[in-house]
PDB file of N, CA and C in Angstrom:
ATOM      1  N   UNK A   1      57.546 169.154 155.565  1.00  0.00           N
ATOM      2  CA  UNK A   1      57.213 167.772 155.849  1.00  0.00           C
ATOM      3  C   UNK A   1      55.979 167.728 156.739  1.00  0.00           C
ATOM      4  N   UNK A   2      55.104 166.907 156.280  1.00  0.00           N
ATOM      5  CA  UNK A   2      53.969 166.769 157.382  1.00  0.00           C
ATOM      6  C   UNK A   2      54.330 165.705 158.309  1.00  0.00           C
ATOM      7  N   UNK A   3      53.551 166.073 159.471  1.00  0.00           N
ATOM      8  CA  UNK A   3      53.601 165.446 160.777  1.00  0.00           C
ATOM      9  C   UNK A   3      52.299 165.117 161.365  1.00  0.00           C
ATOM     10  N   UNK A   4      51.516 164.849 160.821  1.00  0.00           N
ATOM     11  CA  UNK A   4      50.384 164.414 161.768  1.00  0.00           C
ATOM     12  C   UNK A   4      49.555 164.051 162.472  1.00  0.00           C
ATOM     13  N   UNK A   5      49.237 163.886 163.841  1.00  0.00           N
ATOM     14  CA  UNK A   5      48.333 162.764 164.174  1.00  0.00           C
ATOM     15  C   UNK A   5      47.580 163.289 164.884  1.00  0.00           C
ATOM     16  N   UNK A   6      46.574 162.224 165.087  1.00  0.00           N
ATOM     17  CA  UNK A   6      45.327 162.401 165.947  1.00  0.00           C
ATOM     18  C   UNK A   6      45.080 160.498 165.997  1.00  0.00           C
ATOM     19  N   UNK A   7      43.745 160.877 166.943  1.00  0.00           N
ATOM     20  CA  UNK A   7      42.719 159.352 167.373  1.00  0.00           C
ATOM     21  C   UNK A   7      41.838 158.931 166.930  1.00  0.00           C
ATOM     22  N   UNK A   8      41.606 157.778 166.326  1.00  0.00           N
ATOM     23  CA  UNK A   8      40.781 156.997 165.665  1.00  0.00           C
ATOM     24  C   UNK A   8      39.437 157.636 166.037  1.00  0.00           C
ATOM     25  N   UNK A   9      38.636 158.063 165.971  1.00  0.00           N
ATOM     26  CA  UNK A   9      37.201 158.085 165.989  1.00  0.00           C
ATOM     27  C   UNK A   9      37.199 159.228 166.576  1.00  0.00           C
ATOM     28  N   UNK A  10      38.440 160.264 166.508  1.00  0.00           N
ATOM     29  CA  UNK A  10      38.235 162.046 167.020  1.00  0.00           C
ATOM     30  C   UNK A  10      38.310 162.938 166.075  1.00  0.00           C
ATOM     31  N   UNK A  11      38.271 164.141 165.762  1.00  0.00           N
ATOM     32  CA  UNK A  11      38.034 164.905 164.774  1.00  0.00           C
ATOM     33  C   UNK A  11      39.290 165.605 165.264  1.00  0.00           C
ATOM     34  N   UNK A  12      40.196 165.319 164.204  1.00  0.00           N
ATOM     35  CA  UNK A  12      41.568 165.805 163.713  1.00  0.00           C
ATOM     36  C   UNK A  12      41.233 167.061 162.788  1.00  0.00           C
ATOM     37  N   UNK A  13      42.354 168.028 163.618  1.00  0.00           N
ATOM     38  CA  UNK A  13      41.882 169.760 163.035  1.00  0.00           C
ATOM     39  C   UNK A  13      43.629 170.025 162.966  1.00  0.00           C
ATOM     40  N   UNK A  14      44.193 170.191 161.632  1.00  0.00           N
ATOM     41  CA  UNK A  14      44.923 170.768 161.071  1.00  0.00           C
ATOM     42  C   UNK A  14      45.284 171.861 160.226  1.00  0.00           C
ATOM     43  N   UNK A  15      46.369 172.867 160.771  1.00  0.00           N
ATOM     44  CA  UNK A  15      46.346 173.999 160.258  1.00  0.00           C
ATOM     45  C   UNK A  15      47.497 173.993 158.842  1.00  0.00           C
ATOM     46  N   UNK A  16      47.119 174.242 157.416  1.00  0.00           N
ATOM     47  CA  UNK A  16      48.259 173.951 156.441  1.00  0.00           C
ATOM     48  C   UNK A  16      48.502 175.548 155.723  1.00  0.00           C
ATOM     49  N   UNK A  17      49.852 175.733 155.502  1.00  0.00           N
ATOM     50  CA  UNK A  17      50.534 176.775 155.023  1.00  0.00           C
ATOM     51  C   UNK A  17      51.405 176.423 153.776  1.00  0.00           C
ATOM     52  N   UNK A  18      50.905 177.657 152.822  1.00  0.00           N
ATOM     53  CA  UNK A  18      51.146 177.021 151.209  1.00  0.00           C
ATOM     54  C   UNK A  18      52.283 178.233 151.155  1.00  0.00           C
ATOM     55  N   UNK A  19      53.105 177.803 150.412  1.00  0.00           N
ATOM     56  CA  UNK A  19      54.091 178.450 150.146  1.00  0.00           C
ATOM     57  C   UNK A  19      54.770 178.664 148.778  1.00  0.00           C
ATOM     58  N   UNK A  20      54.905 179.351 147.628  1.00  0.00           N
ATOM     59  CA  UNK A  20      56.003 179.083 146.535  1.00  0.00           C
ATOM     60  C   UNK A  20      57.190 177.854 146.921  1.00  0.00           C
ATOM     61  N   UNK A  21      57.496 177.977 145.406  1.00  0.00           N
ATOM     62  CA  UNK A  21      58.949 176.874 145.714  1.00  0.00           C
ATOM     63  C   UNK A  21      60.008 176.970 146.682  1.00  0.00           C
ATOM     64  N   UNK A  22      59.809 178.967 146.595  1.00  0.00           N
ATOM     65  CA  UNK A  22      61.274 179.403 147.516  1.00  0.00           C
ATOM     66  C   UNK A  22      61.105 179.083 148.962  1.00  0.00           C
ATOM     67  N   UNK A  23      59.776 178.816 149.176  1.00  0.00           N
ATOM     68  CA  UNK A  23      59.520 178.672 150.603  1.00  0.00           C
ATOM     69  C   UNK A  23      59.264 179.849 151.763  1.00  0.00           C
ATOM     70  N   UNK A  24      59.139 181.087 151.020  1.00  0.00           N
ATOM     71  CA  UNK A  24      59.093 182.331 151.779  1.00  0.00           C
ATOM     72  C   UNK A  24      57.618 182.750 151.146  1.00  0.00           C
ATOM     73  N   UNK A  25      57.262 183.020 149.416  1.00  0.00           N
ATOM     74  CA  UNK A  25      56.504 183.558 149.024  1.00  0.00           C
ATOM     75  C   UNK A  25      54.990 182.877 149.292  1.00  0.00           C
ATOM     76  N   UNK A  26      53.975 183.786 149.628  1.00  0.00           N
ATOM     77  CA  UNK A  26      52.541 182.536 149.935  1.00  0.00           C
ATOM     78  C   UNK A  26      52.486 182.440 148.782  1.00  0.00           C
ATOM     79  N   UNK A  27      51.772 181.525 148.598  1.00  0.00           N
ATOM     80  CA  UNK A  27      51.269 181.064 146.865  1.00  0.00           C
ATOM     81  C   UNK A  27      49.240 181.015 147.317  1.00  0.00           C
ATOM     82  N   UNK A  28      49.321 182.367 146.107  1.00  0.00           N
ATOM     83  CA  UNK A  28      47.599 182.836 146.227  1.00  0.00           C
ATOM     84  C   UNK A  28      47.026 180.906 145.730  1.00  0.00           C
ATOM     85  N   UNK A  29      45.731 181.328 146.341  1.00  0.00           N
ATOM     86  CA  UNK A  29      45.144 179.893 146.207  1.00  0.00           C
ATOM     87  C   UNK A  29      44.038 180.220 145.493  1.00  0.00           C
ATOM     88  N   UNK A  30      43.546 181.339 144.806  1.00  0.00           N
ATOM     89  CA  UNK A  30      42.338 181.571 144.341  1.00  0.00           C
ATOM     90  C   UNK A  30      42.130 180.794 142.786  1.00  0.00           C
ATOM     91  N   UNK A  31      40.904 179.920 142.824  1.00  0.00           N
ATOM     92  CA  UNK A  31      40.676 179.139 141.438  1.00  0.00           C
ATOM     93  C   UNK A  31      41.344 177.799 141.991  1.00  0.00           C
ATOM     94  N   UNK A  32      42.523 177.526 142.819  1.00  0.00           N
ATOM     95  CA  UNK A  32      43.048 176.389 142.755  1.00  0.00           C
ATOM     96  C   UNK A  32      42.443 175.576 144.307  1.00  0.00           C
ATOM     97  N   UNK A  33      42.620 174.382 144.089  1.00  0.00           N
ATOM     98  CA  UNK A  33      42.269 173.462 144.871  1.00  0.00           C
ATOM     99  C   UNK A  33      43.413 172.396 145.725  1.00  0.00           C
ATOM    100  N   UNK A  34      43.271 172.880 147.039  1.00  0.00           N
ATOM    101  CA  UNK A  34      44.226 171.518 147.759  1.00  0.00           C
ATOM    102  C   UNK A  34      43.686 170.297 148.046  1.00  0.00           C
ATOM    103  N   UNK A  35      44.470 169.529 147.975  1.00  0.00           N
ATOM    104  CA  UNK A  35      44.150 167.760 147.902  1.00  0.00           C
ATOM    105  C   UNK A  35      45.332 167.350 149.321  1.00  0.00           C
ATOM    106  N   UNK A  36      44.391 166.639 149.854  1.00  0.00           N
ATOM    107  CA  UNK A  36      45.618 165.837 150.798  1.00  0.00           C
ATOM    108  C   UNK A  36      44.875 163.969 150.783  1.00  0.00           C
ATOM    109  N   UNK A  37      45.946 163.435 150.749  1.00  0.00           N
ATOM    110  CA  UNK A  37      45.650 161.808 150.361  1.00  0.00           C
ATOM    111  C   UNK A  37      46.642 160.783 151.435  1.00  0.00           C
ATOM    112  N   UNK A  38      46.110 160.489 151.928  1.00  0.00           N
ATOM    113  CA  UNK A  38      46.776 159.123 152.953  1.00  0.00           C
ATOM    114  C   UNK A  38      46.238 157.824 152.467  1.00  0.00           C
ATOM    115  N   UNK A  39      46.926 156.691 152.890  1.00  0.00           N
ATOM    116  CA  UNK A  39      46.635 154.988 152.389  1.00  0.00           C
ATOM    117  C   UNK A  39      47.652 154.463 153.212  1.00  0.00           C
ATOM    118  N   UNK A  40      46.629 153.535 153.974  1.00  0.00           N
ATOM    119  CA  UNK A  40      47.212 152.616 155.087  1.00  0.00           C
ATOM    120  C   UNK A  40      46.778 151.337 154.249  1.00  0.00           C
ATOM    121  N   UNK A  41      48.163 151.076 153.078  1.00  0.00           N
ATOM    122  CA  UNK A  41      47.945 149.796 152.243  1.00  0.00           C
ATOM    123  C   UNK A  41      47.598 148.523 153.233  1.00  0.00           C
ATOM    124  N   UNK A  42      48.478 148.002 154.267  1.00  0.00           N
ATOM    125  CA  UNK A  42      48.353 147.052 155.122  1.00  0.00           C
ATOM    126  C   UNK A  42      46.772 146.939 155.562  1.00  0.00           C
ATOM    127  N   UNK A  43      46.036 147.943 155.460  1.00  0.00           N
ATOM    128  CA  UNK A  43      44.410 147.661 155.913  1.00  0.00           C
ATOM    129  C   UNK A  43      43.244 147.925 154.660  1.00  0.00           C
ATOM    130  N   UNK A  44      44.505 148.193 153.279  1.00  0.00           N
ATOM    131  CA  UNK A  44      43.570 148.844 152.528  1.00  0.00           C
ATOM    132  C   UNK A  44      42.524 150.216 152.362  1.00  0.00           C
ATOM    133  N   UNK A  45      42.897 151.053 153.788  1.00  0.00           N
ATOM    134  CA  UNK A  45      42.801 152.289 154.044  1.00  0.00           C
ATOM    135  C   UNK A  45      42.962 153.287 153.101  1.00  0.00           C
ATOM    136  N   UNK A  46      41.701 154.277 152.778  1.00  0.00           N
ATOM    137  CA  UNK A  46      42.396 155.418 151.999  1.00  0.00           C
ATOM    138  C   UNK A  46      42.015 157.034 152.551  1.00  0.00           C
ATOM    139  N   UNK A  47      42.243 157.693 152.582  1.00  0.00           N
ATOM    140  CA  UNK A  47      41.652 158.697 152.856  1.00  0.00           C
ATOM    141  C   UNK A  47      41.730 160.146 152.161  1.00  0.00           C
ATOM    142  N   UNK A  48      40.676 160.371 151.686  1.00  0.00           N
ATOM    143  CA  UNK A  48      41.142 162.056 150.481  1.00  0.00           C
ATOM    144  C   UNK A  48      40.354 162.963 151.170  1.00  0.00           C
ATOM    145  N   UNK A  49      40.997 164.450 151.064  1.00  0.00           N
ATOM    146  CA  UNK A  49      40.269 165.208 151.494  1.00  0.00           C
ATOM    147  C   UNK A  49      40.916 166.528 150.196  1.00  0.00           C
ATOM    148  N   UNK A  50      39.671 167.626 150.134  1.00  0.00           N
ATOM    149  CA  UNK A  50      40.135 168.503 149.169  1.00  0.00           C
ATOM    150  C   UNK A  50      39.189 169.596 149.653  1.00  0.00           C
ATOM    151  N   UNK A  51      39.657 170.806 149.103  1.00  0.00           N
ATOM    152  CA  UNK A  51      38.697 171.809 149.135  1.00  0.00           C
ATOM    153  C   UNK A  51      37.962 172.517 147.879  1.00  0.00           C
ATOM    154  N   UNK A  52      36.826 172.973 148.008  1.00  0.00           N
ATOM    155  CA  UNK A  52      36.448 173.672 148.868  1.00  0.00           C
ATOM    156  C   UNK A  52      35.444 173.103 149.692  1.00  0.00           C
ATOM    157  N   UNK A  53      35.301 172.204 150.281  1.00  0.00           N
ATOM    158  CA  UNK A  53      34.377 171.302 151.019  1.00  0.00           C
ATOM    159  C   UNK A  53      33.898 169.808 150.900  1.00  0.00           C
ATOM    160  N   UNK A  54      35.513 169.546 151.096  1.00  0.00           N
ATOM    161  CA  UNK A  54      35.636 167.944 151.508  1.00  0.00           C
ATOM    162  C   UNK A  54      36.598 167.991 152.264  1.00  0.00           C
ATOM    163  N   UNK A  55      36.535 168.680 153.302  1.00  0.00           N
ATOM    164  CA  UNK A  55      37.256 168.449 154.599  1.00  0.00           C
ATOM    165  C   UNK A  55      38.294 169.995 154.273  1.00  0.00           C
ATOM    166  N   UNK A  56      38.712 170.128 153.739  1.00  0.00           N
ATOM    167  CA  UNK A  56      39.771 171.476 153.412  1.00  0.00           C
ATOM    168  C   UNK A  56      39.039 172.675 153.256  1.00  0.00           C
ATOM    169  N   UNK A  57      39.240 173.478 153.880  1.00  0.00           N
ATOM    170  CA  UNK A  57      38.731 174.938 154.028  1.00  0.00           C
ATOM    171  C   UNK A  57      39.412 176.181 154.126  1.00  0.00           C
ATOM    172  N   UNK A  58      39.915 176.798 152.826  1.00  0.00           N
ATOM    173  CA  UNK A  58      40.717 177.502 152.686  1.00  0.00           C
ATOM    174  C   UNK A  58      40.444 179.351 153.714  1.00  0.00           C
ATOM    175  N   UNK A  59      41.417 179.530 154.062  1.00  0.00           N
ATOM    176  CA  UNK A  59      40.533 180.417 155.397  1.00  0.00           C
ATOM    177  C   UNK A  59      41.523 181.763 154.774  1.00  0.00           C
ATOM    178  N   UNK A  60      42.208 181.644 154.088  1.00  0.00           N
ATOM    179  CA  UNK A  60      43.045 182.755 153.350  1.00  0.00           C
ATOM    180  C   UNK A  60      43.380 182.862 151.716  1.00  0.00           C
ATOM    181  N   UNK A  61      42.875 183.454 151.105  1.00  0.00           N
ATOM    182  CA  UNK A  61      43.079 182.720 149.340  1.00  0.00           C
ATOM    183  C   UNK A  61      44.377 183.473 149.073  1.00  0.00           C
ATOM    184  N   UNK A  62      45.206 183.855 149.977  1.00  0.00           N
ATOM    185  CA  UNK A  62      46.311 185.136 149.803  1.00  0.00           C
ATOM    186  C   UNK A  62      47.440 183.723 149.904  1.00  0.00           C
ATOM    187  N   UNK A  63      47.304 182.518 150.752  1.00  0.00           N
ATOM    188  CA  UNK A  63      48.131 182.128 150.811  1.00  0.00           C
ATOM    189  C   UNK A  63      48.845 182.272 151.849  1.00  0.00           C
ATOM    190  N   UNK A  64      50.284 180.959 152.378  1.00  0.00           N
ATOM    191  CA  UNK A  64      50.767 181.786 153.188  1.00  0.00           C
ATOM    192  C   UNK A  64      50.720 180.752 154.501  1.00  0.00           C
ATOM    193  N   UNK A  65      51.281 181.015 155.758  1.00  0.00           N
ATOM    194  CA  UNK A  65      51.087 180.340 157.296  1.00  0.00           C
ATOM    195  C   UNK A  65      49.593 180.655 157.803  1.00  0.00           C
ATOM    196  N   UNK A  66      49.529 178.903 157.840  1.00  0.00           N
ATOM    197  CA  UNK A  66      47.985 178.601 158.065  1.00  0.00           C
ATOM    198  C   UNK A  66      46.873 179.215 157.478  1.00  0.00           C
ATOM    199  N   UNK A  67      46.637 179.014 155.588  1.00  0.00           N
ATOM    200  CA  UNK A  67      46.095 180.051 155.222  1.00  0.00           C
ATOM    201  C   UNK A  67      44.862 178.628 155.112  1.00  0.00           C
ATOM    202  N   UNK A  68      44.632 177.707 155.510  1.00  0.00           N
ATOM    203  CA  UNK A  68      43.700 176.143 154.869  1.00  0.00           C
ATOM    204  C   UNK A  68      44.100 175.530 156.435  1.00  0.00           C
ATOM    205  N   UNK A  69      42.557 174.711 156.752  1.00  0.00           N
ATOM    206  CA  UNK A  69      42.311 173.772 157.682  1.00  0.00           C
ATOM    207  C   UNK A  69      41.870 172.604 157.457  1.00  0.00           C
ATOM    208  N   UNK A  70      42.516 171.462 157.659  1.00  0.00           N
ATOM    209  CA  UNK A  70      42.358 170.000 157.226  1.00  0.00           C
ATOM    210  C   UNK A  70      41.927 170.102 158.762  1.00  0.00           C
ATOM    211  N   UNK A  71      40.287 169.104 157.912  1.00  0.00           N
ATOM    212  CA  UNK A  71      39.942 168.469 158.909  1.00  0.00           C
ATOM    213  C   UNK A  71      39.295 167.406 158.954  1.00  0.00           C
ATOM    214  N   UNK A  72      39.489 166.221 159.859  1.00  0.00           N
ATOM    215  CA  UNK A  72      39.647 164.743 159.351  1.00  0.00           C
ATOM    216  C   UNK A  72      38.315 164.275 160.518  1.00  0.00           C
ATOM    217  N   UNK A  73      37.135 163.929 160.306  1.00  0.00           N
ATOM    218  CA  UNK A  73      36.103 163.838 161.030  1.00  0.00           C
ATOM    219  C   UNK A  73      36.229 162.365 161.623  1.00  0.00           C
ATOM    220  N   UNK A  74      35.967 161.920 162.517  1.00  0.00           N
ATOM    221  CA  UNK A  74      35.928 160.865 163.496  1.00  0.00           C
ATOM    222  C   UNK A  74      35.216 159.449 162.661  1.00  0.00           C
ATOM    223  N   UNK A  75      34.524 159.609 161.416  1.00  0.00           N
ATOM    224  CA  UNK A  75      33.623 159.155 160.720  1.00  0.00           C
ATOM    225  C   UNK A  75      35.038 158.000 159.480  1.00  0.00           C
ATOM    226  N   UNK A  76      36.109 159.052 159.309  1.00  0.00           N
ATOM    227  CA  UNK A  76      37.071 159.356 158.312  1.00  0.00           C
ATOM    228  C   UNK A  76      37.837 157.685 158.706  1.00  0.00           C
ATOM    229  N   UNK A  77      38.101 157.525 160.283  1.00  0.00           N
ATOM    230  CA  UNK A  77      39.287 156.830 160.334  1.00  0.00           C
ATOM    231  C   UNK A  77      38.675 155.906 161.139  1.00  0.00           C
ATOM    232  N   UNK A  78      37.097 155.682 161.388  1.00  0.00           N
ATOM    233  CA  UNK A  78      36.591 154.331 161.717  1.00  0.00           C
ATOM    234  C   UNK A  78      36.659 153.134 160.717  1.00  0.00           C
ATOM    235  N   UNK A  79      37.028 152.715 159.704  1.00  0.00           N
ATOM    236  CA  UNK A  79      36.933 151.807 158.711  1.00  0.00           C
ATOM    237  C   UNK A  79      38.880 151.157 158.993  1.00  0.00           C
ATOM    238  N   UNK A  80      39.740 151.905 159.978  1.00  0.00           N
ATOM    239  CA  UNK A  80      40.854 151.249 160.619  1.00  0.00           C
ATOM    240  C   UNK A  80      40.514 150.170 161.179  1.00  0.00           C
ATOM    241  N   UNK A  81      39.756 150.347 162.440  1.00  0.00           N
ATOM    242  CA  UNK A  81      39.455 149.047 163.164  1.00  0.00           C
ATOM    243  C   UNK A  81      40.310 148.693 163.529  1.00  0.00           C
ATOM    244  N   UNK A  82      41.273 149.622 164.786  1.00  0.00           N
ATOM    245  CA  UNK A  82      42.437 149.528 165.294  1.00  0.00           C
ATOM    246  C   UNK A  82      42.006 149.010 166.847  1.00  0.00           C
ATOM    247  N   UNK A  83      42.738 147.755 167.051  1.00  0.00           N
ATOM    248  CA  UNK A  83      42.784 147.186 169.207  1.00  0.00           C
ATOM    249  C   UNK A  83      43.447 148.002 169.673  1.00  0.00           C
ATOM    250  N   UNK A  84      43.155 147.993 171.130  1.00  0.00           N
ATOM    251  CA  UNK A  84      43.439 148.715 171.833  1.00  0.00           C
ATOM    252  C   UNK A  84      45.039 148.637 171.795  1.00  0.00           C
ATOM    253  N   UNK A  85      45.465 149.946 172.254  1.00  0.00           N
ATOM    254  CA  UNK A  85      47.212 149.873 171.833  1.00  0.00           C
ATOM    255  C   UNK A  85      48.024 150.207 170.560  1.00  0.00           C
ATOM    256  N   UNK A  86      46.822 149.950 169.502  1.00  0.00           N
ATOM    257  CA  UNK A  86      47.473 149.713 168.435  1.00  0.00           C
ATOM    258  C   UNK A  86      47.834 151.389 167.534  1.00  0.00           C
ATOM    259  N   UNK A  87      48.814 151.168 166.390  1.00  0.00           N
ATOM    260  CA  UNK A  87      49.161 152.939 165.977  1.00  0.00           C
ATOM    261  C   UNK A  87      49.027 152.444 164.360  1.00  0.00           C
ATOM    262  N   UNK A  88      48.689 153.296 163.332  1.00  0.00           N
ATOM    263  CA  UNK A  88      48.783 153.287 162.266  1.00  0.00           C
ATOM    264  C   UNK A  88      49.265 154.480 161.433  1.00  0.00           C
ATOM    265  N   UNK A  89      50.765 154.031 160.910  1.00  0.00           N
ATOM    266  CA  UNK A  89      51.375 155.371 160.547  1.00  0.00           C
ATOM    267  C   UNK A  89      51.151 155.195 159.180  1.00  0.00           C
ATOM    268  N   UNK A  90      50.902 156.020 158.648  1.00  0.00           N
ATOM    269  CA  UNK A  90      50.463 156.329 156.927  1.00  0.00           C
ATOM    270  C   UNK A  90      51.368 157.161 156.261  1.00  0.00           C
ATOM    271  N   UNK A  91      52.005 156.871 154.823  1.00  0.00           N
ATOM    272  CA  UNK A  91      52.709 158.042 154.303  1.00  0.00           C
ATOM    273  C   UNK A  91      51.078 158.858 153.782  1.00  0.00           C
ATOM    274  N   UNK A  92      51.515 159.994 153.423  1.00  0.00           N
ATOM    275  CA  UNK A  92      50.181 161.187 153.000  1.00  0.00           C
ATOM    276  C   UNK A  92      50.730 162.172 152.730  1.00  0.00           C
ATOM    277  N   UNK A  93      50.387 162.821 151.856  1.00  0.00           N
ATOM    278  CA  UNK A  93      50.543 164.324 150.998  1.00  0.00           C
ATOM    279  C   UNK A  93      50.295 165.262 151.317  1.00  0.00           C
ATOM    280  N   UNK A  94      50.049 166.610 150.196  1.00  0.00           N
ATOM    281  CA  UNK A  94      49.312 167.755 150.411  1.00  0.00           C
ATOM    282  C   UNK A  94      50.107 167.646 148.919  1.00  0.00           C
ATOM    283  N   UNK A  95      48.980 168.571 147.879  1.00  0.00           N
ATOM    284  CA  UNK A  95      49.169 168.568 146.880  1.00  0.00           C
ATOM    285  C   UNK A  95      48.157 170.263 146.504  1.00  0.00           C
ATOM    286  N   UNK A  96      48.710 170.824 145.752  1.00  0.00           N
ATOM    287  CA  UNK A  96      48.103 171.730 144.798  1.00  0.00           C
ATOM    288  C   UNK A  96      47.517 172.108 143.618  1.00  0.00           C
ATOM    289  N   UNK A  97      46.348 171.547 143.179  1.00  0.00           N
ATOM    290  CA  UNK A  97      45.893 171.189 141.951  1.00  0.00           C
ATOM    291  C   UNK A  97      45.345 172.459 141.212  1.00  0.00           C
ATOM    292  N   UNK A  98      46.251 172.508 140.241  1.00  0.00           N
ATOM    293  CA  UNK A  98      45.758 173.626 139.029  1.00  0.00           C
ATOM    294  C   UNK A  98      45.247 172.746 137.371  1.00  0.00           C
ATOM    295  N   UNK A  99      43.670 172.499 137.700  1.00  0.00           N
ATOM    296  CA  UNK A  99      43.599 172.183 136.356  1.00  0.00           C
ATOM    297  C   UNK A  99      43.760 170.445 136.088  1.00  0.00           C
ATOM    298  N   UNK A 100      44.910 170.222 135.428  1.00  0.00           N
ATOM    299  CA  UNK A 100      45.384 169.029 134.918  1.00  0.00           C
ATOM    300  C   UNK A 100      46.492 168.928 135.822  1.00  0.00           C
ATOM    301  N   UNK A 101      47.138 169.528 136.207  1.00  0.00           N
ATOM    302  CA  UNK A 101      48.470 169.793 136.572  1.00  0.00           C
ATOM    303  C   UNK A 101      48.220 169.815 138.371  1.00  0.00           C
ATOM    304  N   UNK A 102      49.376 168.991 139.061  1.00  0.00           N
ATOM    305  CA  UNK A 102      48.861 168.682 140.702  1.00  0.00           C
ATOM    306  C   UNK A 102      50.549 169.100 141.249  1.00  0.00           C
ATOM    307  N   UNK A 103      50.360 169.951 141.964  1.00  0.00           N
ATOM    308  CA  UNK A 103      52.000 170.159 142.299  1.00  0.00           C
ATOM    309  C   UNK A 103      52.039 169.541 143.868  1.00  0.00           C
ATOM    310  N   UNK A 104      53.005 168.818 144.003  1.00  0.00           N
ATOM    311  CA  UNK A 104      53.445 168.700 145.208  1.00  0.00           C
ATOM    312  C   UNK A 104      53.737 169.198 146.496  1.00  0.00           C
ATOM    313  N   UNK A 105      53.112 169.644 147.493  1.00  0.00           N
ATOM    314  CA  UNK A 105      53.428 170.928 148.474  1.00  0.00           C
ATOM    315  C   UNK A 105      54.083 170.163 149.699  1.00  0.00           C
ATOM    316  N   UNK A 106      53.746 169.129 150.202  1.00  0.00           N
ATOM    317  CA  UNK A 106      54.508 168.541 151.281  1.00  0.00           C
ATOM    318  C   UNK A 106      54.135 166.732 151.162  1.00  0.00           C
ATOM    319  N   UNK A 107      54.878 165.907 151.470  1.00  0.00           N
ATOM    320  CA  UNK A 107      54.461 164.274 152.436  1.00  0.00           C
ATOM    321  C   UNK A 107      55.303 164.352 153.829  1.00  0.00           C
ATOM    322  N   UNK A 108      54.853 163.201 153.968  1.00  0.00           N
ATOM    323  CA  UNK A 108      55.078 162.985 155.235  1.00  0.00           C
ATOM    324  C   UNK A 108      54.287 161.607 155.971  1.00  0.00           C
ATOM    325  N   UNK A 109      53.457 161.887 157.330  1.00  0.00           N
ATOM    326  CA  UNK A 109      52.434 160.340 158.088  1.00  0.00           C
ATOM    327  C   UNK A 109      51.646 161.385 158.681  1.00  0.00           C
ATOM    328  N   UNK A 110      50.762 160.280 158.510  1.00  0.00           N
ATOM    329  CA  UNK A 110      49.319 160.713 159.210  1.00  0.00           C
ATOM    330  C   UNK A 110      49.508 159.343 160.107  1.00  0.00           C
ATOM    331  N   UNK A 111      49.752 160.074 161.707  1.00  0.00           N
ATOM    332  CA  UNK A 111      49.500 158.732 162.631  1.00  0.00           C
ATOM    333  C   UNK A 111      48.293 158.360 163.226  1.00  0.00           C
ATOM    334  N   UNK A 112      47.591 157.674 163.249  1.00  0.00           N
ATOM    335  CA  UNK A 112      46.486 157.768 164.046  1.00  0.00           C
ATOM    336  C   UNK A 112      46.648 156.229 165.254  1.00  0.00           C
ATOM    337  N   UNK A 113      46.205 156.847 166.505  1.00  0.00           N
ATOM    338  CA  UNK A 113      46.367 156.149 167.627  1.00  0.00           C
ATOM    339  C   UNK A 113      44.853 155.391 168.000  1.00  0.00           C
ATOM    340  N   UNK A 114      45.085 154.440 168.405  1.00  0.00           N
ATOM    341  CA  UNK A 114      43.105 153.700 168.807  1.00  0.00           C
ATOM    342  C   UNK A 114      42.841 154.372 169.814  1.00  0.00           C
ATOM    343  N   UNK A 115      41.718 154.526 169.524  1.00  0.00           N
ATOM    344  CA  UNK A 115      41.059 155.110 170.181  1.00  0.00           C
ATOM    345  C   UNK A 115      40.876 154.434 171.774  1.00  0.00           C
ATOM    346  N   UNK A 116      40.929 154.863 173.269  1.00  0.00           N
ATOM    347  CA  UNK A 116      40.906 154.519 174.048  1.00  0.00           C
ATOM    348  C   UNK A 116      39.217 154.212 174.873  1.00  0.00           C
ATOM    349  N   UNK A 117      38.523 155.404 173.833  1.00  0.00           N
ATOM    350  CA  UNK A 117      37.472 155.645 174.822  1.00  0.00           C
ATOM    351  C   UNK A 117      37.207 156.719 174.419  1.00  0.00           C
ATOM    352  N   UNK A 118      35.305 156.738 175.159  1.00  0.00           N
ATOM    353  CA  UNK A 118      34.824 157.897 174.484  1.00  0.00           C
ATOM    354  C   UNK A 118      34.762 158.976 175.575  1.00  0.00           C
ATOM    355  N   UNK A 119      34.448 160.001 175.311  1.00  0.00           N
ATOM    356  CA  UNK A 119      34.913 161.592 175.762  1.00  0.00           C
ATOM    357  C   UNK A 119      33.337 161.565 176.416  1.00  0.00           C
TER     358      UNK A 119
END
């Protein structure tokens, strides 16, 4: 299950681990492509990211714990336009695309919090 959050206008760095069905075996990633997709319908929000360079960067093609880094640039989650206080929880994926064929690897929320201020 994914769990994720970060802050509106910060660069969200996530570590993702691909696994077979059984949940033990890595599943090689070579030739194939991960997709992760969030939509905050209430704002009309969407957000895709995939690899090999749209935000996903596969750092192991063996597969496996933390073998891919999602990363969600500060650029990504300005079109929220969240007040101060405010939280936006999103259902969102991770998917494994071979081809025609997109297998399911985890959902879950992408939370993102407003931003308070800049660094």
């Amino acid at each position: 299950m994914l769990q994720l959050s970060m802050t509106q206008d910060k660069t969200g760095v996530f570590f993702l681990s691909v696994f077979q069905y059984d949940g033990v075996t890595p599943q090689p990633l070579s030739g194939l492509t991960l997709w992760f997709h969030a939509a905050y319908k209430a704002d009309g929000f969407v957000l895709d990211k995939s690899s090999p360079s749209s935000g996903i960067t596969i750092t192991n093609i063996a597969g496996g714990a933390d073998c891919a880094t999602l990363q969600i640039e500060p650029g990504d989650t300005a079109a929220l336009n969240l007040i101060d206080g405010a939280v936006a929880s999103m259902p969102c994926e991770l998917n494994l695309v071979n081809g025609a064929e997109s297998y399911e690897l985890a959902s879950g929320f992408l939370i993102v919090n407003a931003n308070v201020g800049t660094p």
